[in-house]
N, C-alpha and C. Protein backbone atom coordinates (compact mmCIF):
# COMPACT_ATOMS: atom_id res chain seq x y z
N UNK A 1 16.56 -20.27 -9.07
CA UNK A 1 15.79 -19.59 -8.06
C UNK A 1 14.33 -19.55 -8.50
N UNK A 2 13.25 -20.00 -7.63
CA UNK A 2 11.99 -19.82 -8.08
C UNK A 2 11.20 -18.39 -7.67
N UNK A 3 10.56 -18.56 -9.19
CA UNK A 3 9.67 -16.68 -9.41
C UNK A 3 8.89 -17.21 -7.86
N UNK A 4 8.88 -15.58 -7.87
CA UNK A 4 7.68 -15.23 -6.12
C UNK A 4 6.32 -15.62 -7.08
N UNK A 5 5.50 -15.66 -6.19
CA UNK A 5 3.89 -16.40 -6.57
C UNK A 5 3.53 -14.44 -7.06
N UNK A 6 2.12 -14.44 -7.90
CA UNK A 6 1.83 -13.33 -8.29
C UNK A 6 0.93 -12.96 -7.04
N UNK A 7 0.68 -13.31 -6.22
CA UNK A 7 -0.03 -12.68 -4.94
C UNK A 7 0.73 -12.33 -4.12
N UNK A 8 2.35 -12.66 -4.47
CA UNK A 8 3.42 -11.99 -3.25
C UNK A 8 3.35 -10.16 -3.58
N UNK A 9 3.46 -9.90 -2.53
CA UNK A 9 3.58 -8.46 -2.28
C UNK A 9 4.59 -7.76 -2.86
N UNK A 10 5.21 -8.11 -2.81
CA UNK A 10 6.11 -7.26 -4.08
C UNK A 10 5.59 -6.81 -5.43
N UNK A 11 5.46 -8.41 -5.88
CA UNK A 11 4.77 -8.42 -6.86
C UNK A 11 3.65 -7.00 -7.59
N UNK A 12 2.83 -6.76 -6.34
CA UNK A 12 1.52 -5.60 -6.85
C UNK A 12 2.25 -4.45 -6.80
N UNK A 13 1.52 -4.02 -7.79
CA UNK A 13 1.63 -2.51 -8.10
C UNK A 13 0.98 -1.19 -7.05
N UNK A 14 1.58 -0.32 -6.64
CA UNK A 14 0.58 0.12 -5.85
C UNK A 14 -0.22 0.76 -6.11
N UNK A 15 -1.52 0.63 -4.93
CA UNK A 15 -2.71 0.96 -5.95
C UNK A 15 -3.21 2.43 -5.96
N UNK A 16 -3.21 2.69 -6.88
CA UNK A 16 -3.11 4.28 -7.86
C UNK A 16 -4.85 5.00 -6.75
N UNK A 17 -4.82 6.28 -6.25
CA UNK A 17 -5.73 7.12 -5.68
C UNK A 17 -6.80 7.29 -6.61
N UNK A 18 -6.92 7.11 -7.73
CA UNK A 18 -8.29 7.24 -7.90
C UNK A 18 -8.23 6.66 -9.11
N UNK A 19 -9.28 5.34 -9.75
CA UNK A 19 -9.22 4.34 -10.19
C UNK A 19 -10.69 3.94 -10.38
N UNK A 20 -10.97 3.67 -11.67
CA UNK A 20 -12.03 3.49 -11.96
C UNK A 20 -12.47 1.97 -13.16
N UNK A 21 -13.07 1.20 -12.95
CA UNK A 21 -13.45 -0.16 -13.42
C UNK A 21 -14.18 0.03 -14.85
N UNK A 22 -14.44 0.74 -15.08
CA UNK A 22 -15.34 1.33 -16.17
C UNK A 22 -14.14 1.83 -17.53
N UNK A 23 -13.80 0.85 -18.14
CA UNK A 23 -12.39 0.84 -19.39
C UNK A 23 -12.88 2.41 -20.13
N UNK A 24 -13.68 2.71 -20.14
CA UNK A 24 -14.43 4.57 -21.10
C UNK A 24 -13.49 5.67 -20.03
N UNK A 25 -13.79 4.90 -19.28
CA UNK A 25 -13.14 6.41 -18.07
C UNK A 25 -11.86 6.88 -18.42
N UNK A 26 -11.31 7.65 -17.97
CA UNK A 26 -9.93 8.29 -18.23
C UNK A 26 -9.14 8.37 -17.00
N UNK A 27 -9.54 7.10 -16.05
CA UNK A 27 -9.07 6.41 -14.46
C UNK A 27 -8.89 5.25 -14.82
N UNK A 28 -8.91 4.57 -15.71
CA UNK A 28 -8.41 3.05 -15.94
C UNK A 28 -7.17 2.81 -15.56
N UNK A 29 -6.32 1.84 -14.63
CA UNK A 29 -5.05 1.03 -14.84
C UNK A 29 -5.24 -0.49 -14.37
N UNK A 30 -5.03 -0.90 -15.76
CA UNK A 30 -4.93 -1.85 -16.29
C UNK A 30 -3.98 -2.77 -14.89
N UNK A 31 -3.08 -2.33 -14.58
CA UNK A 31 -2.47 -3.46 -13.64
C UNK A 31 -3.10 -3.90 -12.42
N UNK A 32 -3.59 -2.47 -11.67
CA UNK A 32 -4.69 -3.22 -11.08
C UNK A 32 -5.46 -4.21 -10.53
N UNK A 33 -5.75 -4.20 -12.02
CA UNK A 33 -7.01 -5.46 -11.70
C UNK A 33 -6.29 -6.93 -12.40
N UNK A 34 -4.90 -6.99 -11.93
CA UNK A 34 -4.27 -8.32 -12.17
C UNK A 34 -4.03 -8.71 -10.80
N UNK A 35 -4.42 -8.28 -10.04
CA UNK A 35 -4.26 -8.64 -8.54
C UNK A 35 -5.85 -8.37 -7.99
N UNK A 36 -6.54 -9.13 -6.72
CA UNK A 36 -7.82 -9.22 -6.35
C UNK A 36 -7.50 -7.80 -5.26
N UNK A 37 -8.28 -6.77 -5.27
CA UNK A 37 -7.90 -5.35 -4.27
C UNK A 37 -9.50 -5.22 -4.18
N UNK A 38 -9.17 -4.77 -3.13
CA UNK A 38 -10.69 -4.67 -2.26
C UNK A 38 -10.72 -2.66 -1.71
N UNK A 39 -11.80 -2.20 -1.77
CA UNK A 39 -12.22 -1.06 -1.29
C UNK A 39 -12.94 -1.31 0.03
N UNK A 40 -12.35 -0.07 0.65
CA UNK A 40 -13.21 0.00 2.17
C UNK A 40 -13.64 1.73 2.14
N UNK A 41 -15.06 1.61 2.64
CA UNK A 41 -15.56 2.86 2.89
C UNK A 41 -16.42 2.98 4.53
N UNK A 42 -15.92 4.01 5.29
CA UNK A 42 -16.34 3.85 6.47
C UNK A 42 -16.36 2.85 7.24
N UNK A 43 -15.10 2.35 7.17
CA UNK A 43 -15.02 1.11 8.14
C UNK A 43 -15.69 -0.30 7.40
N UNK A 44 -16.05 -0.22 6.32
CA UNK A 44 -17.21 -1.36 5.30
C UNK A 44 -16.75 -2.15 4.33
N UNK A 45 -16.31 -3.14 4.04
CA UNK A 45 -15.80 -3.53 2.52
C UNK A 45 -16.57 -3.57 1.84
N UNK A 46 -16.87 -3.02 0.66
CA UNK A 46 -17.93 -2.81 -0.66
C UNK A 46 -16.89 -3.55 -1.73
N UNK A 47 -18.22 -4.36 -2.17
CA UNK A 47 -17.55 -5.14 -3.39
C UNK A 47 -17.92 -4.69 -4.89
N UNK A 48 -19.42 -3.65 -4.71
CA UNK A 48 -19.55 -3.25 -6.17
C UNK A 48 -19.23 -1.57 -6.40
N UNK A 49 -18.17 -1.32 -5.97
CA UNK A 49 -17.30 -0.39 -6.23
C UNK A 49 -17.22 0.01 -7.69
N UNK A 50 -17.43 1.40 -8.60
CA UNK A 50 -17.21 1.26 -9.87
C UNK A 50 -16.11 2.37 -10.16
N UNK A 51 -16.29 2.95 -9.14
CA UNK A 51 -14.86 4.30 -9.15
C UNK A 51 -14.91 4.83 -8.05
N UNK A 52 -13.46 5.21 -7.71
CA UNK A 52 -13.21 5.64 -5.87
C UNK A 52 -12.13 7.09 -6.37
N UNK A 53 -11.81 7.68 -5.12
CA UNK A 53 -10.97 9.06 -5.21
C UNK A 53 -10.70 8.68 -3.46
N UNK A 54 -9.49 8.19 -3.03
CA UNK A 54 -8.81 7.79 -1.78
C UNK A 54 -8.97 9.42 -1.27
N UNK A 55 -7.90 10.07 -1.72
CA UNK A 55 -7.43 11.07 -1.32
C UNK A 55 -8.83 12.37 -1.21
N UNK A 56 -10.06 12.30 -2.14
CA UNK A 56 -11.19 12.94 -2.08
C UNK A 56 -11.98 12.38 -1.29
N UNK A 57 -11.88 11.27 -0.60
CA UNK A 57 -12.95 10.12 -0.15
C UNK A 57 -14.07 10.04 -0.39
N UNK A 58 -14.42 9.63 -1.61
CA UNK A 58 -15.58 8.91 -2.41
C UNK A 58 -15.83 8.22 -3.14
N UNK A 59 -16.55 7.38 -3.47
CA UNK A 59 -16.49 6.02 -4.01
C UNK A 59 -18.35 5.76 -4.92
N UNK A 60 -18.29 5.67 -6.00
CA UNK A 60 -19.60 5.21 -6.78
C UNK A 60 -19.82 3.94 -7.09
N UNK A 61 -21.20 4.24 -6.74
CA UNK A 61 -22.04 2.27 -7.06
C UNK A 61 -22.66 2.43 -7.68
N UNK A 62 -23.59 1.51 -8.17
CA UNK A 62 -24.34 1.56 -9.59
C UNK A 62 -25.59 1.42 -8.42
N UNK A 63 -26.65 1.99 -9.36
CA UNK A 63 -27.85 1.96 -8.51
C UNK A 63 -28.58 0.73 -8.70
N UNK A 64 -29.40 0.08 -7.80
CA UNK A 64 -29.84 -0.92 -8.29
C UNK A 64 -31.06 -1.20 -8.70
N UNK A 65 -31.83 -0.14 -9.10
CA UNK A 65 -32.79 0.17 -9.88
C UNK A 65 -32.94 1.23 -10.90
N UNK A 66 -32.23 2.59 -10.56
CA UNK A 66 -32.69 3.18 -11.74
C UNK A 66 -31.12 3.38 -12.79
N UNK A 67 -31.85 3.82 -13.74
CA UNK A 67 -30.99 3.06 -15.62
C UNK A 67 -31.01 4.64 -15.96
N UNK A 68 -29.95 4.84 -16.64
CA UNK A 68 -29.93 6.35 -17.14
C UNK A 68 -30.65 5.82 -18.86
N UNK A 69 -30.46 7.14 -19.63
CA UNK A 69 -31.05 6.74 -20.76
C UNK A 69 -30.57 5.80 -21.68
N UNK A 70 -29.26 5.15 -21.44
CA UNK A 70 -28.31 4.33 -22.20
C UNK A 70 -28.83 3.10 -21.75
N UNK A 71 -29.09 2.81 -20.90
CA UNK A 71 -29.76 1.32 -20.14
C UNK A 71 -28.90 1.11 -19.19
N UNK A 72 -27.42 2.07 -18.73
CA UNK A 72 -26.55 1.47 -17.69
C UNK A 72 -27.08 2.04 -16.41
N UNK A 73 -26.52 1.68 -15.41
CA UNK A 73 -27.46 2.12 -14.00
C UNK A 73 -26.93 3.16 -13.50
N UNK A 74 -27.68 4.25 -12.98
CA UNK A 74 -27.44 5.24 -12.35
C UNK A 74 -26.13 4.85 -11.07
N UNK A 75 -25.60 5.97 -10.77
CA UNK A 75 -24.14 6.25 -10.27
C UNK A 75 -24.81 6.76 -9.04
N UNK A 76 -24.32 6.29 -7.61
CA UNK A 76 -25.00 7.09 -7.03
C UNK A 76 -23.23 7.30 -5.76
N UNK A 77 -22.84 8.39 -5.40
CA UNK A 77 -21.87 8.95 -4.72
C UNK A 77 -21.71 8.70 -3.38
N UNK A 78 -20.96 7.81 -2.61
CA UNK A 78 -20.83 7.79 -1.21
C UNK A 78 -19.35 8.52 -0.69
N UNK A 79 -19.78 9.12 -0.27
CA UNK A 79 -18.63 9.66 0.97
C UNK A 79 -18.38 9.49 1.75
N UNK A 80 -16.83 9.59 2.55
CA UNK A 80 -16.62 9.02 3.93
C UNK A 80 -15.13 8.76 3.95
N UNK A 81 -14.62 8.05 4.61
CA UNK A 81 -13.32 7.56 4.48
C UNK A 81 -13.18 6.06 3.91
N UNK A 82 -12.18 6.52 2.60
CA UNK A 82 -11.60 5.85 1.77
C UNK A 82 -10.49 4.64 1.91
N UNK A 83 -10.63 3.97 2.00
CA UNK A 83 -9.08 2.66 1.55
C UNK A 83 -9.24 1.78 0.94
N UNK A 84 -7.93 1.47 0.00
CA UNK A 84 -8.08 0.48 -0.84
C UNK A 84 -7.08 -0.30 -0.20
N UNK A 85 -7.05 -1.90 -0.42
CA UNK A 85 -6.25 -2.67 0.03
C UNK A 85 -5.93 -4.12 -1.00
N UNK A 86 -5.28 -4.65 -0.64
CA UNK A 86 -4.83 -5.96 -1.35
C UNK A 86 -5.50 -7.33 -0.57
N UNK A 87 -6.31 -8.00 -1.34
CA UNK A 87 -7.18 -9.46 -0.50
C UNK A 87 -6.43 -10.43 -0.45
């Protein structure tokens, strides 16, 4: 019998309410991001997503100019309605 492809639906894990890309955080899962999953905010697909809360509906991007004192980029908070999905 041949294995299902890793993009079959079965396959994914489902994806966990609040999840964060940033390995320091204490929202990391690792399975995740073995499958391509996409965020939607307000009807929008955002691709530079760095941490979301489904169930809180909010989602952080990196700013694209200002740098906190570490050199990484400021976090800046969008709200609205939340979904994550499978691409």
């Amino acid at each position: 019998m041949p294995r299902p492809s890793p993009a079959c639906w079965r396959c994914q894990p489902a994806l966990p309410d609040r999840l964060a890309a940033n390995p320091r955080s204490p929202h990391p899962v690792a399975e995740s991001f073995e499958h391509k999953s996409g965020i939607g905010v307000n009807g929008k697909a955002r691709t530079n997503v760095e941490e979301h809360c489904i169930r809180e509906g909010w989602v952080t991007i990196p700013s694209p100019n200002a740098r906190e004192c570490y050199g990484n980029p400021m976090q800046i908070t969008v709200k609205g309605t939340v979904g994550a999905f499978y691409a």
